[in-house]
N, C-alpha and C. Protein backbone atom coordinates (compact mmCIF):
# COMPACT_ATOMS: atom_id res chain seq x y z
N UNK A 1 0.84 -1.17 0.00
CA UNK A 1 0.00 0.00 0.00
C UNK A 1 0.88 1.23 0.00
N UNK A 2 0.45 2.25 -0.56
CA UNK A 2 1.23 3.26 -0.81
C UNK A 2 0.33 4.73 -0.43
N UNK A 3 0.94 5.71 -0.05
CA UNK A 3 0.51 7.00 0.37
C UNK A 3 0.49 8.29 -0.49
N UNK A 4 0.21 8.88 -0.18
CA UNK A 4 -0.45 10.20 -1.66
C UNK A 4 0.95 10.47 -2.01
N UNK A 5 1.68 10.43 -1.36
CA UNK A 5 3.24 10.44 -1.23
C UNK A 5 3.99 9.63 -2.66
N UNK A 6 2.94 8.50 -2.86
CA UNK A 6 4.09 7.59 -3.32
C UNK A 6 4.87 6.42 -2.68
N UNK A 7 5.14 6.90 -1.11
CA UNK A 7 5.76 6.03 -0.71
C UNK A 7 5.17 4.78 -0.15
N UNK A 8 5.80 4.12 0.86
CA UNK A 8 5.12 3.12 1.51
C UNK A 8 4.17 3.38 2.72
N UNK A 9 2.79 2.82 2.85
CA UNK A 9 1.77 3.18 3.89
C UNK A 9 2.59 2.77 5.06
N UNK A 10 2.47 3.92 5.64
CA UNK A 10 2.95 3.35 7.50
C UNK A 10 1.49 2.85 7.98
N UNK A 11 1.96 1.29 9.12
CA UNK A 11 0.54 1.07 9.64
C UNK A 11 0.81 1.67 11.33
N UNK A 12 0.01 1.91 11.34
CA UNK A 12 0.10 2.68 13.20
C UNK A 12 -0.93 1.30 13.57
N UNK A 13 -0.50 1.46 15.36
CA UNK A 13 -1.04 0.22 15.77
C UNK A 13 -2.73 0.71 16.43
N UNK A 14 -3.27 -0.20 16.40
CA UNK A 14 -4.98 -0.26 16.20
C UNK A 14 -5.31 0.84 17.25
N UNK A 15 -5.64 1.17 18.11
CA UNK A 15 -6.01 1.94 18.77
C UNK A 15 -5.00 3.40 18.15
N UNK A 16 -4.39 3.71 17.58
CA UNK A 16 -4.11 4.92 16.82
C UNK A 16 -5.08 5.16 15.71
N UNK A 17 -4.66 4.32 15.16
CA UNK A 17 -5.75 3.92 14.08
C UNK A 17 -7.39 4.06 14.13
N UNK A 18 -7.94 3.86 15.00
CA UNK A 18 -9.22 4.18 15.47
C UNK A 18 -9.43 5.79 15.76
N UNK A 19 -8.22 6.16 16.21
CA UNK A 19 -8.58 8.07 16.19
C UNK A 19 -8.37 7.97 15.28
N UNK A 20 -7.61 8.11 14.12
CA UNK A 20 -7.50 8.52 13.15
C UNK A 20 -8.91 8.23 12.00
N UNK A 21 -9.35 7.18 12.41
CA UNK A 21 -10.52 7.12 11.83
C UNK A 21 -11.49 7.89 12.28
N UNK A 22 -11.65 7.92 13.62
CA UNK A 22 -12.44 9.03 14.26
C UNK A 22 -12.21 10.33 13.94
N UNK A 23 -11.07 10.80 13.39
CA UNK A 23 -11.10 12.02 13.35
C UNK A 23 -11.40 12.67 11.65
N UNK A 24 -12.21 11.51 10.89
CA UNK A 24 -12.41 11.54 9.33
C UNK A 24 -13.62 11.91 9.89
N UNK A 25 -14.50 13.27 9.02
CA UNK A 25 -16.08 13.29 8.81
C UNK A 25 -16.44 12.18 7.92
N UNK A 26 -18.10 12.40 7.46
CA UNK A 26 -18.70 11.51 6.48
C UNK A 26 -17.63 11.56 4.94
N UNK A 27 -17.50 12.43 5.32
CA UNK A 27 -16.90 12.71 3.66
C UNK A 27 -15.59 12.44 3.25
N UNK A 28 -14.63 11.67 4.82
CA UNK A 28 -13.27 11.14 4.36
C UNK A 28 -12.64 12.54 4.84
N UNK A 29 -12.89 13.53 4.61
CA UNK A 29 -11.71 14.53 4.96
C UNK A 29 -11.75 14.90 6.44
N UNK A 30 -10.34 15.20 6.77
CA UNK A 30 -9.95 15.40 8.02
C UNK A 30 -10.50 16.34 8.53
N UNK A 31 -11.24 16.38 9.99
CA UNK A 31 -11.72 17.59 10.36
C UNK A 31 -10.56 19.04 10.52
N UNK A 32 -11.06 20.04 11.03
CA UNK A 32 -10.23 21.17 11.18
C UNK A 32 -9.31 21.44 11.86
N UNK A 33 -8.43 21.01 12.19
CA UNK A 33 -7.21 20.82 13.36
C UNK A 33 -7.49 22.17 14.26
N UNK A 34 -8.00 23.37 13.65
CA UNK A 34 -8.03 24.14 14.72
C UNK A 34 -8.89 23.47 15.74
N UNK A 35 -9.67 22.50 15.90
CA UNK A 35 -10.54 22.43 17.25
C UNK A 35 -9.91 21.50 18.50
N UNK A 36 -8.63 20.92 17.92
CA UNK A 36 -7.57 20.78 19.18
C UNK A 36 -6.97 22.15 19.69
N UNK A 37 -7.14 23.09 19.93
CA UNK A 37 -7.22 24.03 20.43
C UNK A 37 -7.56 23.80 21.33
N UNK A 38 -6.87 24.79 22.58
CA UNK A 38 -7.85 25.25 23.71
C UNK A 38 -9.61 25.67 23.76
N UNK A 39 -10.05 25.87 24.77
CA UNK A 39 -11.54 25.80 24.32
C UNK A 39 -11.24 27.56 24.92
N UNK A 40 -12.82 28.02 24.13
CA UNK A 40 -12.32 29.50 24.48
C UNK A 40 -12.66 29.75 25.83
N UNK A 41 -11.90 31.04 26.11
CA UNK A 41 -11.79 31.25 27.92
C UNK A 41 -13.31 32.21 27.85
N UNK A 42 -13.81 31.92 29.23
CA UNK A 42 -14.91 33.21 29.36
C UNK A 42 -14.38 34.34 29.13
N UNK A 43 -15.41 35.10 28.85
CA UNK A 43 -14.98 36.51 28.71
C UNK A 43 -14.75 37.16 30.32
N UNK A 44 -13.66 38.03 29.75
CA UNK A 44 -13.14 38.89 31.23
C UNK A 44 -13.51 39.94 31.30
N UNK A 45 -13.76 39.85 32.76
CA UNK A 45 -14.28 40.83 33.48
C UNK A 45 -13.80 41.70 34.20
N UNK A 46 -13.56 43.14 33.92
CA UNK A 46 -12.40 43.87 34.87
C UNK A 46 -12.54 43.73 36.37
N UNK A 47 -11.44 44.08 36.56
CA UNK A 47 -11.06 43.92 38.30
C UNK A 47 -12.01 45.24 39.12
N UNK A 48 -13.11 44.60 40.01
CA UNK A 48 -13.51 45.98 40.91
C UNK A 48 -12.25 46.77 41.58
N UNK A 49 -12.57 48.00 41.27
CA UNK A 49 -11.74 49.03 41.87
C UNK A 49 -11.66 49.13 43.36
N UNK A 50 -12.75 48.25 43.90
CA UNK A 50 -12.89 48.93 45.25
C UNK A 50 -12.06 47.20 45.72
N UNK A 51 -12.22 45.94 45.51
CA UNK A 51 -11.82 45.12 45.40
C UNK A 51 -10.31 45.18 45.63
N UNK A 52 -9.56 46.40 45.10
CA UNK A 52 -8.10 46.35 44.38
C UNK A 52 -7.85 47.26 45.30
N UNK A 53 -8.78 48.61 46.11
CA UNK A 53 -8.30 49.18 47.44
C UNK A 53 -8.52 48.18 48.67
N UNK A 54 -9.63 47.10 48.63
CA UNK A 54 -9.60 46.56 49.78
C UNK A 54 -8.35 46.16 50.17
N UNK A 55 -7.93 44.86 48.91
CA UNK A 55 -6.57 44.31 49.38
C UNK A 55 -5.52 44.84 49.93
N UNK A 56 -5.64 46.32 48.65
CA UNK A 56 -4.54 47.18 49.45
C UNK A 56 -4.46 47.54 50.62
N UNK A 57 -5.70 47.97 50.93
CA UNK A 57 -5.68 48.16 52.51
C UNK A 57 -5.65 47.13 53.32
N UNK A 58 -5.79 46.18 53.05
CA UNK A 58 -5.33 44.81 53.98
C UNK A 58 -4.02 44.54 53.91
N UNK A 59 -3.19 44.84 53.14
CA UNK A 59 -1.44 44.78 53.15
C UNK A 59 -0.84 45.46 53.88
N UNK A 60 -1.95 46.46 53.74
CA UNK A 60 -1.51 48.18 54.55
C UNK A 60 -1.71 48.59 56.04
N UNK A 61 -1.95 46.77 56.62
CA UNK A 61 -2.75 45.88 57.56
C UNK A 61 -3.78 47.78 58.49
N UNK A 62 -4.57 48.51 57.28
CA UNK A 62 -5.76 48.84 57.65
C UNK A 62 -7.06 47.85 57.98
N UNK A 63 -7.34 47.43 59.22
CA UNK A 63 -7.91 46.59 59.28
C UNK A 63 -9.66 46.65 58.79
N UNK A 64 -9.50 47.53 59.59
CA UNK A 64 -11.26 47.54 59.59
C UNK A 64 -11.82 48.12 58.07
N UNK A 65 -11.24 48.82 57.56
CA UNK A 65 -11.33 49.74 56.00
C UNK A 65 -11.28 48.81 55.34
N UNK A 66 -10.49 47.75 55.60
CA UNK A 66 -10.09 46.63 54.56
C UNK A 66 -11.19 45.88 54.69
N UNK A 67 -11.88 45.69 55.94
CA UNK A 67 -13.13 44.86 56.19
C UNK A 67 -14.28 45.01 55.11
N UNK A 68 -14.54 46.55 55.97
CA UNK A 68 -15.81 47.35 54.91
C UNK A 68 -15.80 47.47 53.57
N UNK A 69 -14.17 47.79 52.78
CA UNK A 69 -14.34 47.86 51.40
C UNK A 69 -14.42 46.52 50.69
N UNK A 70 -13.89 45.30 51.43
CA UNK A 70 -13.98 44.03 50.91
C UNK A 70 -15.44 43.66 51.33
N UNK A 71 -16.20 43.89 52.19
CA UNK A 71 -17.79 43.37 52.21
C UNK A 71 -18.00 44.33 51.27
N UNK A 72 -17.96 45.32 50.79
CA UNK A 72 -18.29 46.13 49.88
C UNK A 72 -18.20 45.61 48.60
N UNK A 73 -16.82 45.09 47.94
CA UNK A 73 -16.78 44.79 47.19
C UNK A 73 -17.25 43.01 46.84
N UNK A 74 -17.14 42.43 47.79
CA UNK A 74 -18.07 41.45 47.38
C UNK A 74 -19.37 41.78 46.96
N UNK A 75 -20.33 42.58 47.32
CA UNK A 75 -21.71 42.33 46.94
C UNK A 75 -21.33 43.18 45.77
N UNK A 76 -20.54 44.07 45.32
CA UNK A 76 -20.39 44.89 43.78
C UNK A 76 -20.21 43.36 42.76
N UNK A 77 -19.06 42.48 43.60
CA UNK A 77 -19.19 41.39 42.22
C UNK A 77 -20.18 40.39 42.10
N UNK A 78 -20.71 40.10 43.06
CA UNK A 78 -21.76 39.18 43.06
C UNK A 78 -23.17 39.75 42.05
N UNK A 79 -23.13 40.81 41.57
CA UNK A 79 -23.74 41.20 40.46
C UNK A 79 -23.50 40.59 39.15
N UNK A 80 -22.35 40.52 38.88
CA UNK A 80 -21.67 39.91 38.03
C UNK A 80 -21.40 40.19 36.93
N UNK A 81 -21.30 41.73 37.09
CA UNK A 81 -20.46 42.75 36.01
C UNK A 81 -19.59 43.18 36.50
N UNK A 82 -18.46 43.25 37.20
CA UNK A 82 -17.53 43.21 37.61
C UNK A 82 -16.24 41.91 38.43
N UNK A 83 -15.32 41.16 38.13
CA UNK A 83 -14.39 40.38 38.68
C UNK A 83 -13.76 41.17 39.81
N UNK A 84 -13.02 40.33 40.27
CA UNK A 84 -12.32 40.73 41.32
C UNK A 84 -12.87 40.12 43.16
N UNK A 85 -13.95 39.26 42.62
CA UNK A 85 -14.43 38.42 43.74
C UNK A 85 -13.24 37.79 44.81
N UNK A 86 -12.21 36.80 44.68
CA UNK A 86 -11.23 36.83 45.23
C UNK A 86 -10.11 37.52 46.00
N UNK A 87 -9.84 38.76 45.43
CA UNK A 87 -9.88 40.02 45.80
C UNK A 87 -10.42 40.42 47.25
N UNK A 88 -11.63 40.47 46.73
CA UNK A 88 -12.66 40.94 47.86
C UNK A 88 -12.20 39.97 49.23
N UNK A 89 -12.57 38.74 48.71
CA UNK A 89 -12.39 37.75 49.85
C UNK A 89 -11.06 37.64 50.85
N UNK A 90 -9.86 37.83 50.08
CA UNK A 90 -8.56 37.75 50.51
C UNK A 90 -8.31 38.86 51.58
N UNK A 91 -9.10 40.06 51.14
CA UNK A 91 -9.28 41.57 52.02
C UNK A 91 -9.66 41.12 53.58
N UNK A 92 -10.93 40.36 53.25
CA UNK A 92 -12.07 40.46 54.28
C UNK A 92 -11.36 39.33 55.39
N UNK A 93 -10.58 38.31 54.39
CA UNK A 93 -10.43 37.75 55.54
C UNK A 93 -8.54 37.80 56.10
N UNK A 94 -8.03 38.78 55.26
CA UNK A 94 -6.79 39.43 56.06
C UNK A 94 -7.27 40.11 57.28
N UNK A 95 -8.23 41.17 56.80
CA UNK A 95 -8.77 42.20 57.93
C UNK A 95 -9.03 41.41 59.15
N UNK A 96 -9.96 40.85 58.91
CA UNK A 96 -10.56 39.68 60.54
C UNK A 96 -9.29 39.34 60.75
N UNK A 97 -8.12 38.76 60.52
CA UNK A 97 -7.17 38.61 60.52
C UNK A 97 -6.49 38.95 61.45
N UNK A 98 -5.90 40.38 60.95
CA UNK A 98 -5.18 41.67 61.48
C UNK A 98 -6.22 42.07 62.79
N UNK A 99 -7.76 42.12 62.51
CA UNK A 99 -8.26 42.89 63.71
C UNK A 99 -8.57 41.94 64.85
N UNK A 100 -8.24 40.45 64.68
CA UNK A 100 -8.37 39.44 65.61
C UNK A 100 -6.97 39.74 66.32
N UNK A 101 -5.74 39.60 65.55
CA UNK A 101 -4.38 39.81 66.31
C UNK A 101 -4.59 41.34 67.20
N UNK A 102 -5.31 42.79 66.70
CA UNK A 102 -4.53 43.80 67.05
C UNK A 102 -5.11 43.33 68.81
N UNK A 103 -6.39 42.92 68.35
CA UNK A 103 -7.19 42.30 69.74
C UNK A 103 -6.19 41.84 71.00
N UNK A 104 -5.82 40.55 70.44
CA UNK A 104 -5.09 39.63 71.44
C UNK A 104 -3.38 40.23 71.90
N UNK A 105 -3.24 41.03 70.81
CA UNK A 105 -2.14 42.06 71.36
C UNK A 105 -2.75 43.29 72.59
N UNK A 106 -3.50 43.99 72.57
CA UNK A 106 -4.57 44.77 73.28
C UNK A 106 -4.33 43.94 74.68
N UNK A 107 -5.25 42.65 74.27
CA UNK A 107 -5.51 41.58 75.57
C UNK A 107 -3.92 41.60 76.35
N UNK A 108 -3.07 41.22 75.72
CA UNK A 108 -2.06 41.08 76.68
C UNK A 108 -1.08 42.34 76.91
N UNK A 109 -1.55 43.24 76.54
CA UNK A 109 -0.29 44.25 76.86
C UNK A 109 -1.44 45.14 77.80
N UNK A 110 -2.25 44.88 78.07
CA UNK A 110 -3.14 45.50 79.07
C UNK A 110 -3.10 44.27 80.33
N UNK A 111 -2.96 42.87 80.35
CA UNK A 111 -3.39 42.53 80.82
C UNK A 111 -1.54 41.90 81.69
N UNK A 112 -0.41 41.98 80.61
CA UNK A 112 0.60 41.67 81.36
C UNK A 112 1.69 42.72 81.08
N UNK A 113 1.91 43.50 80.14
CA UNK A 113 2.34 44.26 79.83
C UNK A 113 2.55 45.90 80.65
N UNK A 114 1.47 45.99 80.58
CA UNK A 114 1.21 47.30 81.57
C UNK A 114 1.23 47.40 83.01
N UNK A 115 0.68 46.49 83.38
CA UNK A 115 1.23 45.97 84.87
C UNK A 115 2.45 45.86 85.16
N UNK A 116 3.42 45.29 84.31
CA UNK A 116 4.52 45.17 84.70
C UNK A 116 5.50 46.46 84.71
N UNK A 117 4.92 47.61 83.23
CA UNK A 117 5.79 48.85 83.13
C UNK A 117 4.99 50.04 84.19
N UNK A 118 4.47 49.31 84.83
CA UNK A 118 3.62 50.13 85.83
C UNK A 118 3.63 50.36 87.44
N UNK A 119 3.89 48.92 87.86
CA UNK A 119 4.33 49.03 89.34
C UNK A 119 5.04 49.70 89.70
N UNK A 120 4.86 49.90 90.82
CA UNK A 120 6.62 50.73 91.74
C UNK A 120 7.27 49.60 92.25
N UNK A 121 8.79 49.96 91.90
CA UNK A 121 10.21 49.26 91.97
C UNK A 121 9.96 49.16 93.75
């Protein structure tokens, strides 16, 4: 057997062979190689602005600002004309974060801290 080539048919072993048959339409010709492609990505959605100050302000370990603008910006994306949902989330829960620690710092520098820079010698 010979190939459009001329040359000699290569046989590939059976289960190759079966895609390759699979990948013939009715009509013998090869489908469109573009559809091994990636599949297309959703369309993107810009980043909420307020989303992109929360975080910041959670780096900026502003705690509570970071709270409010990330509950803020969650319910802006949950509309779902705007991305940046993750964002939001990473804010909200740095902030609880930061305002759980400034807490337990509070707790002990009031509670062992100050006592101690406080007594008389």
């Amino acid at each position: 057997m010979t190939d459009r080539s001329g040359g000699d048919r290569i046989e590939y072993p059976v289960a190759f062979s079966r895609l390759l048959e699979a990948d013939r339409g009715d009509d013998g010709v090869r489908d469109d190689p573009s559809r091994f492609r990636s599949r297309e990505r959703p369309s993107h959605r810009p980043t909420d602005p307020v989303a992109i100050a929360a975080f910041f302000c959670a780096i900026l370990l502003l705690a509570i600002v970071a709270v409010a603008l990330g509950h803020w910006a969650t319910f802006r994306t949950e509309r779902g004309e705007l991305g940046g949902r993750g964002l939001a989330k990473a804010a909200i829960v740095l902030g609880y974060a930061e305002l759980a620690l400034a807490v337990l710092f509070w707790i002990f520098y009031f509670a062992v801290l100050a006592p101690l820079l406080t007594l008389p010698r």
